[in-house]
Protein backbone atom coordinates (compact mmCIF):
# COMPACT_ATOMS: atom_id res chain seq x y z
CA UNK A 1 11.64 -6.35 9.37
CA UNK A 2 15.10 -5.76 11.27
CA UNK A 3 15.49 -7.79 14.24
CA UNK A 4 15.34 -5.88 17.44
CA UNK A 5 19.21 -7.02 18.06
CA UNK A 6 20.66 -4.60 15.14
CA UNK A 7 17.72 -1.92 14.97
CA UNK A 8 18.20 1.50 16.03
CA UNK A 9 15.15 2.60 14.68
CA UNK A 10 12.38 4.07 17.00
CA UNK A 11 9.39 2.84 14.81
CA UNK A 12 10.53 -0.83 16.04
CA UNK A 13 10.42 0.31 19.44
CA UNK A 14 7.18 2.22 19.32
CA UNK A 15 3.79 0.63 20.14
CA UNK A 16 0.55 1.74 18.38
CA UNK A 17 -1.95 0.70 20.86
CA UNK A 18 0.01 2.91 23.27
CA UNK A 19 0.56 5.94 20.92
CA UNK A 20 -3.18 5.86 20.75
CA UNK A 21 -3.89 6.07 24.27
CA UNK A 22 -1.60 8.68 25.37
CA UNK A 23 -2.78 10.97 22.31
CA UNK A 24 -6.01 10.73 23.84
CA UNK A 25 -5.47 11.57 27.95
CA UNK A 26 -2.70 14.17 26.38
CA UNK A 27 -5.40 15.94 24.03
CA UNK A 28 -9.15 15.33 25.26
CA UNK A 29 -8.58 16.81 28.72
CA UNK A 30 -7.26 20.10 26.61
CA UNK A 31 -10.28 20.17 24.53
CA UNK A 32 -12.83 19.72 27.51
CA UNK A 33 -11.02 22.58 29.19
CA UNK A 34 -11.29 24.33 26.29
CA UNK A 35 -15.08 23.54 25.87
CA UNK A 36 -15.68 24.69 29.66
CA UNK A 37 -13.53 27.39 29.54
CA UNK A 38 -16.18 30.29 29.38
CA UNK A 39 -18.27 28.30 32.46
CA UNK A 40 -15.12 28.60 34.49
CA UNK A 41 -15.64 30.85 37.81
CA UNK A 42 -13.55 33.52 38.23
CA UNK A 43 -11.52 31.90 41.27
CA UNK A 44 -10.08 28.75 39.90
CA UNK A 45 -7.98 25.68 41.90
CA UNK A 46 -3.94 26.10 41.02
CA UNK A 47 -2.20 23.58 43.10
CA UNK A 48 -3.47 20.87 45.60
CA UNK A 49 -2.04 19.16 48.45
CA UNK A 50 -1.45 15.42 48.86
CA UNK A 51 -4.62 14.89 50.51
CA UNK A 52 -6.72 15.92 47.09
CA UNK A 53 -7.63 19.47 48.83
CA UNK A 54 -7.52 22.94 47.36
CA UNK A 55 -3.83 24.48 48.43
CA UNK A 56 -3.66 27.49 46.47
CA UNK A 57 -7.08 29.08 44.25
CA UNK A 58 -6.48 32.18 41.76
CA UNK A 59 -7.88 33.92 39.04
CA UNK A 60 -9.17 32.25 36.35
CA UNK A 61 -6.62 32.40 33.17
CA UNK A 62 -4.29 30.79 30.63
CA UNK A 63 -2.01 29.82 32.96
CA UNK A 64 -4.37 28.04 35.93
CA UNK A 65 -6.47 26.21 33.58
CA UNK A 66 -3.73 25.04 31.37
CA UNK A 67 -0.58 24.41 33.06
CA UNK A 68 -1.01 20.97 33.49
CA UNK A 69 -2.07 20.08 29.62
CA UNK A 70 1.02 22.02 28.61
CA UNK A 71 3.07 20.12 31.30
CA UNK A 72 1.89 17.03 30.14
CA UNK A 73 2.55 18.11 26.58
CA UNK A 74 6.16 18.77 27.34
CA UNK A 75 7.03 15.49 29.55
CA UNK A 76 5.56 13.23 26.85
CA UNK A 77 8.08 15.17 24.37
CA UNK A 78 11.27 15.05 26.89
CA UNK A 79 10.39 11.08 26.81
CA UNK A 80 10.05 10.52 23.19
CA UNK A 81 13.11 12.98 22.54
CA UNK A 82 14.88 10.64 25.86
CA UNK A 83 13.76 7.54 23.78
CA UNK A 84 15.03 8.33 20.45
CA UNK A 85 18.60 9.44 22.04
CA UNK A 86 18.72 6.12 23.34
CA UNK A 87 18.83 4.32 20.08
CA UNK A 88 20.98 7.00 18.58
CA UNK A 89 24.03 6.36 21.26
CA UNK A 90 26.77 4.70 19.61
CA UNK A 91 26.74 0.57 20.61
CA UNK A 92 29.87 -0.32 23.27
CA UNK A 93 31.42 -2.37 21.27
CA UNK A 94 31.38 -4.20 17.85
CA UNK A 95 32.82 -7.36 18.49
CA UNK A 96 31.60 -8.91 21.50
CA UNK A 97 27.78 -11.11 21.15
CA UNK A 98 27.80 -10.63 24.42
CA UNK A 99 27.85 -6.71 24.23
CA UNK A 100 25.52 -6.99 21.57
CA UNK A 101 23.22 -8.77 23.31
CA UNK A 102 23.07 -6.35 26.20
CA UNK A 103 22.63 -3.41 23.99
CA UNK A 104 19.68 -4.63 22.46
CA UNK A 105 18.43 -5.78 26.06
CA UNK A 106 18.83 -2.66 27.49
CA UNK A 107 17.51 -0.57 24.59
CA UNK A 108 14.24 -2.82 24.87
CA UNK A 109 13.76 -2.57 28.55
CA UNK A 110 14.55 1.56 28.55
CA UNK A 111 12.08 1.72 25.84
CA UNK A 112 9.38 0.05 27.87
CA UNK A 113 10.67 1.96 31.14
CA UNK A 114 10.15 5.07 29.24
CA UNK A 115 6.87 4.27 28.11
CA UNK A 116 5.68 3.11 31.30
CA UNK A 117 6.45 6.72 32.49
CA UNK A 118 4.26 8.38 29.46
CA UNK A 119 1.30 6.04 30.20
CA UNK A 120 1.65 7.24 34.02
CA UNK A 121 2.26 10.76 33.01
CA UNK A 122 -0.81 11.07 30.39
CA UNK A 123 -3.29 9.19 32.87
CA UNK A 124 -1.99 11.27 35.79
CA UNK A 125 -1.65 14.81 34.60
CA UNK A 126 -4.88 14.19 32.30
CA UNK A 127 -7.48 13.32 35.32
CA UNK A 128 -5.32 15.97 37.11
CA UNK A 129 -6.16 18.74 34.58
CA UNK A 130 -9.90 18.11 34.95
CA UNK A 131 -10.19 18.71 38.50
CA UNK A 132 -10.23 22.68 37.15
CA UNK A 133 -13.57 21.86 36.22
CA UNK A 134 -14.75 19.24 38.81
CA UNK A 135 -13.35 22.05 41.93
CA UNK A 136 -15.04 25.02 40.30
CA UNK A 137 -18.07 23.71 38.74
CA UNK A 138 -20.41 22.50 41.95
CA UNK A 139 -22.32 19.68 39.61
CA UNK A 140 -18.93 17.89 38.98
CA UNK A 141 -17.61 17.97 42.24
CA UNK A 142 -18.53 14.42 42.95
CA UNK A 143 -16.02 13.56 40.49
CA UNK A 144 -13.34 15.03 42.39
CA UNK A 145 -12.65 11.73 44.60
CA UNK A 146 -12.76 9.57 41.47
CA UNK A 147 -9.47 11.73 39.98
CA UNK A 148 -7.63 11.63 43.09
CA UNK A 149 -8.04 7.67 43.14
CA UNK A 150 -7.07 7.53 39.47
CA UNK A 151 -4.25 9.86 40.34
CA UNK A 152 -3.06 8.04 43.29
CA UNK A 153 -3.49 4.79 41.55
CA UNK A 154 -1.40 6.38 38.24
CA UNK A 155 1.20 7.44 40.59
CA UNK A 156 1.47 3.64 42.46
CA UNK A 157 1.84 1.91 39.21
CA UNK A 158 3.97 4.49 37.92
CA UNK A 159 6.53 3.77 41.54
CA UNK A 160 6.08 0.15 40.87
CA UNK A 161 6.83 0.03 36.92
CA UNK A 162 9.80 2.19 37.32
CA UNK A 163 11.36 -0.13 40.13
CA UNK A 164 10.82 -3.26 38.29
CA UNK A 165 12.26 -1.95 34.81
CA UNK A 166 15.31 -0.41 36.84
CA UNK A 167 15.55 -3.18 38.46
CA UNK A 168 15.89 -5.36 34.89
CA UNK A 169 18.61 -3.02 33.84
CA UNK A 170 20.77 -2.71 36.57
CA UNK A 171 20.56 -6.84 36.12
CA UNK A 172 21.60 -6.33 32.58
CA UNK A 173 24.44 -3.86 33.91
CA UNK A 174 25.78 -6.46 36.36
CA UNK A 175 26.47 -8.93 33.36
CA UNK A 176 28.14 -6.52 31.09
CA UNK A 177 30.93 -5.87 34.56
CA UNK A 178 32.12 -9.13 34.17
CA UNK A 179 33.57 -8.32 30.44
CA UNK A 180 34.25 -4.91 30.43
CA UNK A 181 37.61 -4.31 30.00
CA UNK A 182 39.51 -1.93 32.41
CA UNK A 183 41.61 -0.63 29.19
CA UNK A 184 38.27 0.53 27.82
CA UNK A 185 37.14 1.62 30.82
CA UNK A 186 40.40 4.01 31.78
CA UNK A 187 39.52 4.91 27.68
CA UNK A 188 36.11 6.28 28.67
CA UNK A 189 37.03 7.86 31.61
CA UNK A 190 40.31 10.26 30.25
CA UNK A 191 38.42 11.23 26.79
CA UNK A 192 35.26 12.07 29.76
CA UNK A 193 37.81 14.56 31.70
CA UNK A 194 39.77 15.70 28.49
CA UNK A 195 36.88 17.18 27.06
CA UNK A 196 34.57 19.76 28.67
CA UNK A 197 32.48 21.03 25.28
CA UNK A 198 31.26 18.33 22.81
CA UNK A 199 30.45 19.87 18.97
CA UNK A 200 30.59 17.33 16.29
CA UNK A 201 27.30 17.70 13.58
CA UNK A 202 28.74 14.32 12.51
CA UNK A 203 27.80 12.17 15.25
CA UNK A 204 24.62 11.16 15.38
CA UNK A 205 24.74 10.12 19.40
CA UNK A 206 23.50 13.07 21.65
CA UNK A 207 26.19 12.53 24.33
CA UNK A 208 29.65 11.92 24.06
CA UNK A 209 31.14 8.71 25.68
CA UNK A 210 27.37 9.62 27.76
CA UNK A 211 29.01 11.79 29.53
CA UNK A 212 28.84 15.45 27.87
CA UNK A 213 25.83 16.60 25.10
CA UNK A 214 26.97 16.72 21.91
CA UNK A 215 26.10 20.67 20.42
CA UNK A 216 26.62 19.76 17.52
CA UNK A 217 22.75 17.59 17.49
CA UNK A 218 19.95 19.74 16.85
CA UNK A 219 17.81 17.63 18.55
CA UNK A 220 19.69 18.35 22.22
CA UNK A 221 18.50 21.91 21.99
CA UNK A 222 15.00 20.93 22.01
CA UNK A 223 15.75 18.31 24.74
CA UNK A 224 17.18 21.08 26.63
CA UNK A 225 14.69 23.68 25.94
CA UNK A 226 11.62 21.42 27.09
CA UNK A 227 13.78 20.43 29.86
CA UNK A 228 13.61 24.94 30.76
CA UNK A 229 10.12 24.78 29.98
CA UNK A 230 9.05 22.35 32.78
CA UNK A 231 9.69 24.38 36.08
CA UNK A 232 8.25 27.04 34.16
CA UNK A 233 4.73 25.35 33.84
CA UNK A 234 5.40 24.44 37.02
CA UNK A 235 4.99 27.57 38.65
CA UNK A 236 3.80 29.64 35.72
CA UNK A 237 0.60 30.69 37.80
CA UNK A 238 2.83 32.03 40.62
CA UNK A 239 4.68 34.15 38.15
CA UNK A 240 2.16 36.08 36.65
């Protein structure tokens, strides 16, 4: 196996144990909607407040009942596709151990940040989703405090994850300063202001210099097009 210090490759950044588990809170909650579907009231819950009561209630459809599986669906993608643009960005520099060192550092910790975020995502939006059924269906509404507790509890470890993984690289960031050079720097910053659209089919990183996307990866579009989805789901009730 390639040693995490020269590997690029998502498989050596991907966990199984954890692939499992967020296939399951991404699909089951769509299948038991879809099983309950039919049982479904005609007035159905759409958005709740902070305090785990019913904001907004509308008709029963498509959109109510699965907005939040489809959201779900579509942040678990943006955070693979975020993951695997990661490892495709070019390395800083050749040369320098040091450099090395904090590339593979930082690839490891955003990897785990990012996964943090899907395990919070698929455990929030997935007891999230059910509360369809447990708000509409009067023999599951005792379940309805038990999801906002899992929610709330999601959302605190999700808060406290993110700050201590930012807080690693930002501590990885600080020791790269030191070495930096400001030639490269000044480097970065003109090609970053010569250039205002990035095509090239031939690099392989998704941003140029990580400053502009590169048009000429396929993959961006569908970064960007899950990225238009998003505030779609969001409010795709309130649309239709």
């Amino acid at each position: 196996m390639q040693p995490l210090a020269s590997s690029r490759l998502l498989r050596h950044y991907t966990h199984l144990p954890l692939e499992i588990f967020v296939l399951c809170l991404t699909v089951l909650p769509i299948l038991v909607l879809v099983h309950f579907y039919q049982m479904l009231p005609d007035r159905v819950p759409e958005y709740l407040n902070l305090r785990g009561e019913v904001e907004v209630w509308g008709q029963r459809s498509f959109a109510s009942v699965f907005r939040l599986p489809l959201m779900a669906i579509d942040l678990q993608v943006l955070c693979l596709l975020t993951k695997y643009a990661s490892l495709q960005a070019k390395p800083r520099s050749e040369d320098s151990e040091l450099l090395s060192d904090y590339e593979a550092g930082s690839l490891q910790v955003s990897s785990r940040l990012l996964d943090w975020f899907r395990a919070f995502i698929a455990i929030k939006l997935g007891v999230s989703s059910l509360e369809t059924i447990f708000f509409s269906i009067p023999r599951f509404q005792f379940l309805t405090s038990m999801t906002r507790l899992t929610s709330w509890g999601a959302s605190i470890l999700g808060i406290t994850g993110a700050c201590f993984y930012g807080y690693k690289l930002l501590s990885l960031s600080r020791r790269l300063e030191p070495v930096s050079s400001e030639q490269g720097i000044q480097h970065n910053r003109s090609r970053a202001r010569s250039r205002v659209f990035y095509f090239n089919p031939r690099d392989a990183a998704w941003f140029s210099d990580r400053h502009m996307p590169n048009f000429g990866n396929k993959w961006i579009y569908l970064f960007m097009l899950c990225l238009l989805f998003l505030p779609l789901l969001m409010f795709w009730p309130l649309l239709s």
